[in-house]
PDB file of N, CA and C in Angstrom:
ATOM      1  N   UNK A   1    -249.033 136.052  81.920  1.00  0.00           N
ATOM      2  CA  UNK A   1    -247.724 135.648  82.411  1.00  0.00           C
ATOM      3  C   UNK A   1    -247.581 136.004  83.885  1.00  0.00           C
ATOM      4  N   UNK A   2    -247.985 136.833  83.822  1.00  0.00           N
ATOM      5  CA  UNK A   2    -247.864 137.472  85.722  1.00  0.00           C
ATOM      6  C   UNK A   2    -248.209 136.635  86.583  1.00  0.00           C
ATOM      7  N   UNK A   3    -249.775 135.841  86.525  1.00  0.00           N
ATOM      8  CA  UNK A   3    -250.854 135.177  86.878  1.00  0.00           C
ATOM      9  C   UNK A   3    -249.926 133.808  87.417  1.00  0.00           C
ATOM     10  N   UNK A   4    -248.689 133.436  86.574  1.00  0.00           N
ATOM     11  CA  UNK A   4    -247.675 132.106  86.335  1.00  0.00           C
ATOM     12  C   UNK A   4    -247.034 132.388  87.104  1.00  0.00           C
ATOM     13  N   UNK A   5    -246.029 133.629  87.086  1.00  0.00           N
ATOM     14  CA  UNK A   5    -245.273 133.944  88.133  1.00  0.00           C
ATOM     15  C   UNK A   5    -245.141 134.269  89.490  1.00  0.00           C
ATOM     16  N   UNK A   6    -247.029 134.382  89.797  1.00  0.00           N
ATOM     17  CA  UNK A   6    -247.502 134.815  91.235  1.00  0.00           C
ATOM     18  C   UNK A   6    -247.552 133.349  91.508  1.00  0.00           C
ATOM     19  N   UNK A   7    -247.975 132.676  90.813  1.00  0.00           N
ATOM     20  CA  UNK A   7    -248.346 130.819  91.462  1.00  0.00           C
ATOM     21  C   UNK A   7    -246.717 130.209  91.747  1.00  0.00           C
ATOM     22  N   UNK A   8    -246.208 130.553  90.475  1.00  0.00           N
ATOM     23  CA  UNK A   8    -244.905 129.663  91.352  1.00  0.00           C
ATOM     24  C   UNK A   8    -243.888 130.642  92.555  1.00  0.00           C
ATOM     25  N   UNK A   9    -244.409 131.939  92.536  1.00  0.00           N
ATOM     26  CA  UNK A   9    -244.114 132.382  93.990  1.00  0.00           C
ATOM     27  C   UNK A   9    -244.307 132.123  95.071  1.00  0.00           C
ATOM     28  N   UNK A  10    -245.904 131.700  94.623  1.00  0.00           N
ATOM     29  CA  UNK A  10    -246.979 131.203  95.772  1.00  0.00           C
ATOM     30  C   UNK A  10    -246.377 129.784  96.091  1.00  0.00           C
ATOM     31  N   UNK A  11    -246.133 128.765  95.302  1.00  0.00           N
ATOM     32  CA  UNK A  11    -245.046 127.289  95.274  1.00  0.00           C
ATOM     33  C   UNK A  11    -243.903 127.281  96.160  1.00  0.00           C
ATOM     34  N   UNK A  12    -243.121 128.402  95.891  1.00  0.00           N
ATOM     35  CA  UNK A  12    -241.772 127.890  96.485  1.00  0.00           C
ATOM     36  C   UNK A  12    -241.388 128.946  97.498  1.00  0.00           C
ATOM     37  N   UNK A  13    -242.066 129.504  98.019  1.00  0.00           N
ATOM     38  CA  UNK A  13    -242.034 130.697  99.216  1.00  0.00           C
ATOM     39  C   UNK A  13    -241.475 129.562 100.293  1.00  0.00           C
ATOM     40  N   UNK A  14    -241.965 128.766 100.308  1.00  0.00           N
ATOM     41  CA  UNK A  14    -242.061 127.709 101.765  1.00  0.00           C
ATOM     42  C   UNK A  14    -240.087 127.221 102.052  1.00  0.00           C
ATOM     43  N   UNK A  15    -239.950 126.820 100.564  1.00  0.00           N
ATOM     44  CA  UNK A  15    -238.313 126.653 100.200  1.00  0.00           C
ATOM     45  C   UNK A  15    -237.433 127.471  99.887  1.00  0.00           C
ATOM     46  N   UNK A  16    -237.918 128.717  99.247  1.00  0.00           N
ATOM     47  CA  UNK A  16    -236.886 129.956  98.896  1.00  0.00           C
ATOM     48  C   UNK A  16    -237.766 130.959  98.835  1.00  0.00           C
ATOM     49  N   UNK A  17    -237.746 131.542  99.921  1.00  0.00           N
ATOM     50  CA  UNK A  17    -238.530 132.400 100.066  1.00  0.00           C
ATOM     51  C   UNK A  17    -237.754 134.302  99.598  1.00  0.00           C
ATOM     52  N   UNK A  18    -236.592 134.273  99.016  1.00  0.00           N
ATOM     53  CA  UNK A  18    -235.291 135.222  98.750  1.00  0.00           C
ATOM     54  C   UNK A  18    -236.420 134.988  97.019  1.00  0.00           C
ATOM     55  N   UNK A  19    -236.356 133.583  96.575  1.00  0.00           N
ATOM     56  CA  UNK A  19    -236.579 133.534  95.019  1.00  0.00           C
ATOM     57  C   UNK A  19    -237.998 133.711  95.038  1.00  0.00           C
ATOM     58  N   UNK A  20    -239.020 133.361  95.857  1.00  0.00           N
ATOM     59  CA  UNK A  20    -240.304 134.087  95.993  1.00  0.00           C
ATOM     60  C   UNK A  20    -240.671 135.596  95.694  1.00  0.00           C
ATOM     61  N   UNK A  21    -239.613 136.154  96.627  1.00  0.00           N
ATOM     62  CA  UNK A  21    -239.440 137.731  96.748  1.00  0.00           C
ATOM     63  C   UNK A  21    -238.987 138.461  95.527  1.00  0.00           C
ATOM     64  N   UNK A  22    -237.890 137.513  94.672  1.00  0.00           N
ATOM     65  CA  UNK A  22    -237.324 138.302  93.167  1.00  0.00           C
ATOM     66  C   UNK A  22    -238.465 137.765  92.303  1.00  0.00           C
ATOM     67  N   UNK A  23    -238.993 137.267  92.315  1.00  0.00           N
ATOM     68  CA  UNK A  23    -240.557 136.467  91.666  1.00  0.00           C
ATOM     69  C   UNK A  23    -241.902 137.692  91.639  1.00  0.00           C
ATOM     70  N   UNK A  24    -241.873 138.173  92.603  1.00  0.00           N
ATOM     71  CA  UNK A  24    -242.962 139.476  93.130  1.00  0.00           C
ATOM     72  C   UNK A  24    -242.361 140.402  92.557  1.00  0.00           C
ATOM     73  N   UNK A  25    -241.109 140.896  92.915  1.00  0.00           N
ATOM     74  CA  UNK A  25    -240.539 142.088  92.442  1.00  0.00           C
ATOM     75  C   UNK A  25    -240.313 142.019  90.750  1.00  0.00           C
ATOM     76  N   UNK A  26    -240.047 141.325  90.747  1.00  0.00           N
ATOM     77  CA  UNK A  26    -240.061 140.758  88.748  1.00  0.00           C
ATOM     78  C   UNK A  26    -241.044 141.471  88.261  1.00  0.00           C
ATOM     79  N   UNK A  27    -242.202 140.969  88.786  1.00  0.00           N
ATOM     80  CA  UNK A  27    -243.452 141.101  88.241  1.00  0.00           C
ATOM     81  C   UNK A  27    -244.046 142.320  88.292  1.00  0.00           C
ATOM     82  N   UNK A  28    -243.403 142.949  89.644  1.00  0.00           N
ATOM     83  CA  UNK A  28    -243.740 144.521  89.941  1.00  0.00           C
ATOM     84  C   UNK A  28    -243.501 145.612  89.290  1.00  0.00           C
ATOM     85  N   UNK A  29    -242.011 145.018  88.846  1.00  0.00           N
ATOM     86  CA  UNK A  29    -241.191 145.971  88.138  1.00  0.00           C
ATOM     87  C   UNK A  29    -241.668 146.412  86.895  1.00  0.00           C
ATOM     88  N   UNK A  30    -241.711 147.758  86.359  1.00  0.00           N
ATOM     89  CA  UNK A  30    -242.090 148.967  85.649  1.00  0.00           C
ATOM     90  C   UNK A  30    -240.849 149.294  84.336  1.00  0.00           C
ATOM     91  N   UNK A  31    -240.029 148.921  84.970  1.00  0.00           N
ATOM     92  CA  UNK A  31    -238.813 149.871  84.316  1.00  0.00           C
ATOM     93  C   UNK A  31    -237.258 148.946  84.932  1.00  0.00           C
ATOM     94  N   UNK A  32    -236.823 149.167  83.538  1.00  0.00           N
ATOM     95  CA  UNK A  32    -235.203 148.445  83.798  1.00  0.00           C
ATOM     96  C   UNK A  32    -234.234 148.866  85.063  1.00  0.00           C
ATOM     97  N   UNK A  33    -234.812 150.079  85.673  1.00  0.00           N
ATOM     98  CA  UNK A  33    -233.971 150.417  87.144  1.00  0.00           C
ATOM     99  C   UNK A  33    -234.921 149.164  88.526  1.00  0.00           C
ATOM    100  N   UNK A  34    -236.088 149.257  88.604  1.00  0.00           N
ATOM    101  CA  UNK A  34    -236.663 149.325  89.114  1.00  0.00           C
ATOM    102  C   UNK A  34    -236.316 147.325  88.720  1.00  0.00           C
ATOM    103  N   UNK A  35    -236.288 146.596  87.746  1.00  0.00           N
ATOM    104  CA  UNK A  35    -235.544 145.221  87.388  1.00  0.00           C
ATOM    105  C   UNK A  35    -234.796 145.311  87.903  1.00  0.00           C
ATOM    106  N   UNK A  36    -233.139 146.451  87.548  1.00  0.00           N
ATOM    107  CA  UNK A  36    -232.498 146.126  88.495  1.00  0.00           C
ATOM    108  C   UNK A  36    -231.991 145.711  89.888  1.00  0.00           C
ATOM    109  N   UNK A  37    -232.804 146.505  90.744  1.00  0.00           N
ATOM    110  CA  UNK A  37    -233.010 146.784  91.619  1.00  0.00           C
ATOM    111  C   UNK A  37    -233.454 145.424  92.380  1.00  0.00           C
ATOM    112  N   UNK A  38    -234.284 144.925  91.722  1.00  0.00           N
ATOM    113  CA  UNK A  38    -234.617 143.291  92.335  1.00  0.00           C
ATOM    114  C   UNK A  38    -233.934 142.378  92.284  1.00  0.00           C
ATOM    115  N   UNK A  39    -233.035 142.540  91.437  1.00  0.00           N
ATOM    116  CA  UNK A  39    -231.851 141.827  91.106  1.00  0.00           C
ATOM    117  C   UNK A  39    -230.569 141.911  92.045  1.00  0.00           C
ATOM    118  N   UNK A  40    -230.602 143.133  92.014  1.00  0.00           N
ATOM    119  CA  UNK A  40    -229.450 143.388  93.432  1.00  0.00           C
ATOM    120  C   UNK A  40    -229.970 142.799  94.745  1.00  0.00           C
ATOM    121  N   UNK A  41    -231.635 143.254  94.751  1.00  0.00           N
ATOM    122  CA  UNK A  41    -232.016 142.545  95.945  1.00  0.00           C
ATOM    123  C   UNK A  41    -231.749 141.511  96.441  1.00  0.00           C
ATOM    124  N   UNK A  42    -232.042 140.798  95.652  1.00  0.00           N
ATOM    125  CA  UNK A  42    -231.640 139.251  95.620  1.00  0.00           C
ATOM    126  C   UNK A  42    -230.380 138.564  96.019  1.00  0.00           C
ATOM    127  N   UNK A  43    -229.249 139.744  94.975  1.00  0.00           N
ATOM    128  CA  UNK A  43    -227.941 139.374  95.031  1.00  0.00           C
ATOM    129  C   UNK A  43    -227.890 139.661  96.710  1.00  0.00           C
ATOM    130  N   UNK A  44    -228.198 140.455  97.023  1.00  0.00           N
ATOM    131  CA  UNK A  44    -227.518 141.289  98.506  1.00  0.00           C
ATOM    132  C   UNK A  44    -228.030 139.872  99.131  1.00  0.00           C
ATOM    133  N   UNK A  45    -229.684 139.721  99.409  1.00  0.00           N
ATOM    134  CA  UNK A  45    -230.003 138.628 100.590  1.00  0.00           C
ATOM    135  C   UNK A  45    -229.191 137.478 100.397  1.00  0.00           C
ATOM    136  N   UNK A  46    -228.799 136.618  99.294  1.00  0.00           N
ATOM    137  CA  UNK A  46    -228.161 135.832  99.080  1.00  0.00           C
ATOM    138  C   UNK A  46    -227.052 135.537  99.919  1.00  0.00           C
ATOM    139  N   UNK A  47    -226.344 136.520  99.039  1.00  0.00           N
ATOM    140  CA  UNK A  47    -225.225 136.838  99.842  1.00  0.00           C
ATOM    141  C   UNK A  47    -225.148 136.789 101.307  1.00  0.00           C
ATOM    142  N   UNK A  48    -226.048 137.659 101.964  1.00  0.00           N
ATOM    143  CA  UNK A  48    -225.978 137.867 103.349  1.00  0.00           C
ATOM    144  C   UNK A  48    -226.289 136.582 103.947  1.00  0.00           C
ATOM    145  N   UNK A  49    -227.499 134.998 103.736  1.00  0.00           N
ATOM    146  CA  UNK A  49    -227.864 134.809 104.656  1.00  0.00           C
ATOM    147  C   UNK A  49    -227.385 132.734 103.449  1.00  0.00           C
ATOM    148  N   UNK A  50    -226.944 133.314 103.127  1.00  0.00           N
ATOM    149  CA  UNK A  50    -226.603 131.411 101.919  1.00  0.00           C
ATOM    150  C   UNK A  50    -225.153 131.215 101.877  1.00  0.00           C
ATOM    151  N   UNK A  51    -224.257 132.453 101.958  1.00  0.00           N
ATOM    152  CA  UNK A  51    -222.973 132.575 101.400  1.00  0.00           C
ATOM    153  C   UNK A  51    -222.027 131.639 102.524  1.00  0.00           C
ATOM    154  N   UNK A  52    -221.285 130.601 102.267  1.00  0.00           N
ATOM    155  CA  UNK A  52    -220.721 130.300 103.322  1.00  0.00           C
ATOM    156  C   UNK A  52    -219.026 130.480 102.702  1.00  0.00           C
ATOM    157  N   UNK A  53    -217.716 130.218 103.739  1.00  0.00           N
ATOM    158  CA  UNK A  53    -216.590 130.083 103.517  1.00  0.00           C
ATOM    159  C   UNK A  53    -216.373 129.231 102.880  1.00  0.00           C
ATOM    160  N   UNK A  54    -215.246 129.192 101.571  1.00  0.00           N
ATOM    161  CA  UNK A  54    -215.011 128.054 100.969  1.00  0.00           C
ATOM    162  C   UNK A  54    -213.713 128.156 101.418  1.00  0.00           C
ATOM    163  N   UNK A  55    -213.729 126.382 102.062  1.00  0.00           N
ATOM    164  CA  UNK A  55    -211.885 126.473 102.341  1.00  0.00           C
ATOM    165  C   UNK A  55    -211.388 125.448 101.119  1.00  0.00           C
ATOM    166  N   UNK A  56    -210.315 125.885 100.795  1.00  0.00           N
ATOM    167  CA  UNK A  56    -209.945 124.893  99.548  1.00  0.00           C
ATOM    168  C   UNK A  56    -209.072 123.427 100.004  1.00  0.00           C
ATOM    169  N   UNK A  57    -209.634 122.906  99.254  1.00  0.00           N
ATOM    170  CA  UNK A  57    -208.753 120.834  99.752  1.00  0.00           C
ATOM    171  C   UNK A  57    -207.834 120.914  98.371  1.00  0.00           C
ATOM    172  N   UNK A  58    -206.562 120.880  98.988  1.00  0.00           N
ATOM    173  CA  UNK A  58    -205.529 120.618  98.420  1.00  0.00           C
ATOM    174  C   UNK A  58    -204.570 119.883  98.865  1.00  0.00           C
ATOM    175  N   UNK A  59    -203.723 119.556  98.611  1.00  0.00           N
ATOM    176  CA  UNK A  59    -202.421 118.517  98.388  1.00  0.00           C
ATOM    177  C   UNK A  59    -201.510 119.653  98.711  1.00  0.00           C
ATOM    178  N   UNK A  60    -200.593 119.925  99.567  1.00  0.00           N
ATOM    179  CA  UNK A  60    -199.458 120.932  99.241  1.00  0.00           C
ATOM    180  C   UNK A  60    -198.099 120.403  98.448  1.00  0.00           C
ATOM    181  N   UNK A  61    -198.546 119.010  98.407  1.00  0.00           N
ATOM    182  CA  UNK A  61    -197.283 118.481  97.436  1.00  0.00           C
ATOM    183  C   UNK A  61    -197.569 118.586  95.638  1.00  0.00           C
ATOM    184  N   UNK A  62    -199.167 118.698  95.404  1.00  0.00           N
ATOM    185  CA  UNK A  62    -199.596 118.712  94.356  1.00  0.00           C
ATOM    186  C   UNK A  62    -199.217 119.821  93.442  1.00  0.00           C
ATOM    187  N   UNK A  63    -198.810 119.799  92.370  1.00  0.00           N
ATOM    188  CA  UNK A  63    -198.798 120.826  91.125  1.00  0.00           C
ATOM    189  C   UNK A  63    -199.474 120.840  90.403  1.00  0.00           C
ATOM    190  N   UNK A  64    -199.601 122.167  89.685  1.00  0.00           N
ATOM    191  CA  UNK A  64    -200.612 123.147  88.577  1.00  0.00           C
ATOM    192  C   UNK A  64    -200.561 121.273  87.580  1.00  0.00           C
ATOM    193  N   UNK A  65    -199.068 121.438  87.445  1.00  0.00           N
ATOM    194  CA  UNK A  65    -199.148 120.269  86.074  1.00  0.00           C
ATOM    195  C   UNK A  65    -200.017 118.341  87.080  1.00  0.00           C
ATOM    196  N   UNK A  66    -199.946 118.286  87.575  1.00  0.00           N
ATOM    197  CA  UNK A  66    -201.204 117.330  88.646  1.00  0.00           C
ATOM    198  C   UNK A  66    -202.037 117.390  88.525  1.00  0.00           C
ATOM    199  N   UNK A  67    -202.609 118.777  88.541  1.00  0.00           N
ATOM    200  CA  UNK A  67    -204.055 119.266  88.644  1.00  0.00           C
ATOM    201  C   UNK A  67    -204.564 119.234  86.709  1.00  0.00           C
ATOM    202  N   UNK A  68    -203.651 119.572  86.143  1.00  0.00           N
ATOM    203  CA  UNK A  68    -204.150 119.729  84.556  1.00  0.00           C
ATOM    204  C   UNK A  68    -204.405 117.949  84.063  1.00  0.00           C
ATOM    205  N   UNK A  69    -203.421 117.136  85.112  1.00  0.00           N
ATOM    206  CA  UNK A  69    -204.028 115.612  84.547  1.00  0.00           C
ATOM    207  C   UNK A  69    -205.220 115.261  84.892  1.00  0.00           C
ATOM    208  N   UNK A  70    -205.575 115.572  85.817  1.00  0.00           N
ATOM    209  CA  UNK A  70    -206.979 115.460  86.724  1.00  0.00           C
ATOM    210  C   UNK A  70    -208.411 115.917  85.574  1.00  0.00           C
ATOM    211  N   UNK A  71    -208.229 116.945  84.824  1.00  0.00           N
ATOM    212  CA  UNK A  71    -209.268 117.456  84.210  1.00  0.00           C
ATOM    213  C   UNK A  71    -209.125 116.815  83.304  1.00  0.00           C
ATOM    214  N   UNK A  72    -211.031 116.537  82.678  1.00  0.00           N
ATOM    215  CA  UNK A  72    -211.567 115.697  82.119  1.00  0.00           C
ATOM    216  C   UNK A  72    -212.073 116.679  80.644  1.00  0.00           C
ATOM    217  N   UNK A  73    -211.231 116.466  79.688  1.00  0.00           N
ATOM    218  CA  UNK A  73    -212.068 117.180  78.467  1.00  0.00           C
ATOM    219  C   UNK A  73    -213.659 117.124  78.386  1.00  0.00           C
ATOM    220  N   UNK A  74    -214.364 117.818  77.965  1.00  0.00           N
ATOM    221  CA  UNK A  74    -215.952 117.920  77.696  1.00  0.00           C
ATOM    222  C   UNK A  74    -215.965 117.853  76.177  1.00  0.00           C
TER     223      UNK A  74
END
């Protein structure tokens, strides 16, 4: 399994090189702190260098009951 996870590290370094890095550390990891830990990694770079402002598009004339016609049951 490791052998899988080094190749598609080796794959997508070029495009996500953040999911390359939790890909290595995955594989490195020993122990559920040491998982964690790559996981936060991840979360943190993310965060720091993908995260952009969301400004919200709204209507200021629009209401909650507007918005509930709008949604589409699944």
């Amino acid at each position: 399994m490791s052998a899988k996870l080094i190749a598609l590290a080796t794959e997508i370094v070029d495009v996500n090189p953040a999911g390359a890095q939790l890909i290595v550390n995955i594989t490195k990891a020993e122990t559920g702190a040491e998982l964690v830990e790559a996981l936060d990694n991840y979360d943190s770079t993310v965060l720091e260098n993908y995260s952009e402002p969301v400004e919200a598009e709204y209507d200021e004339d629009e209401t909650l009951a507007d918005v509930d016609e709008t949604v589409v049951p699944v």
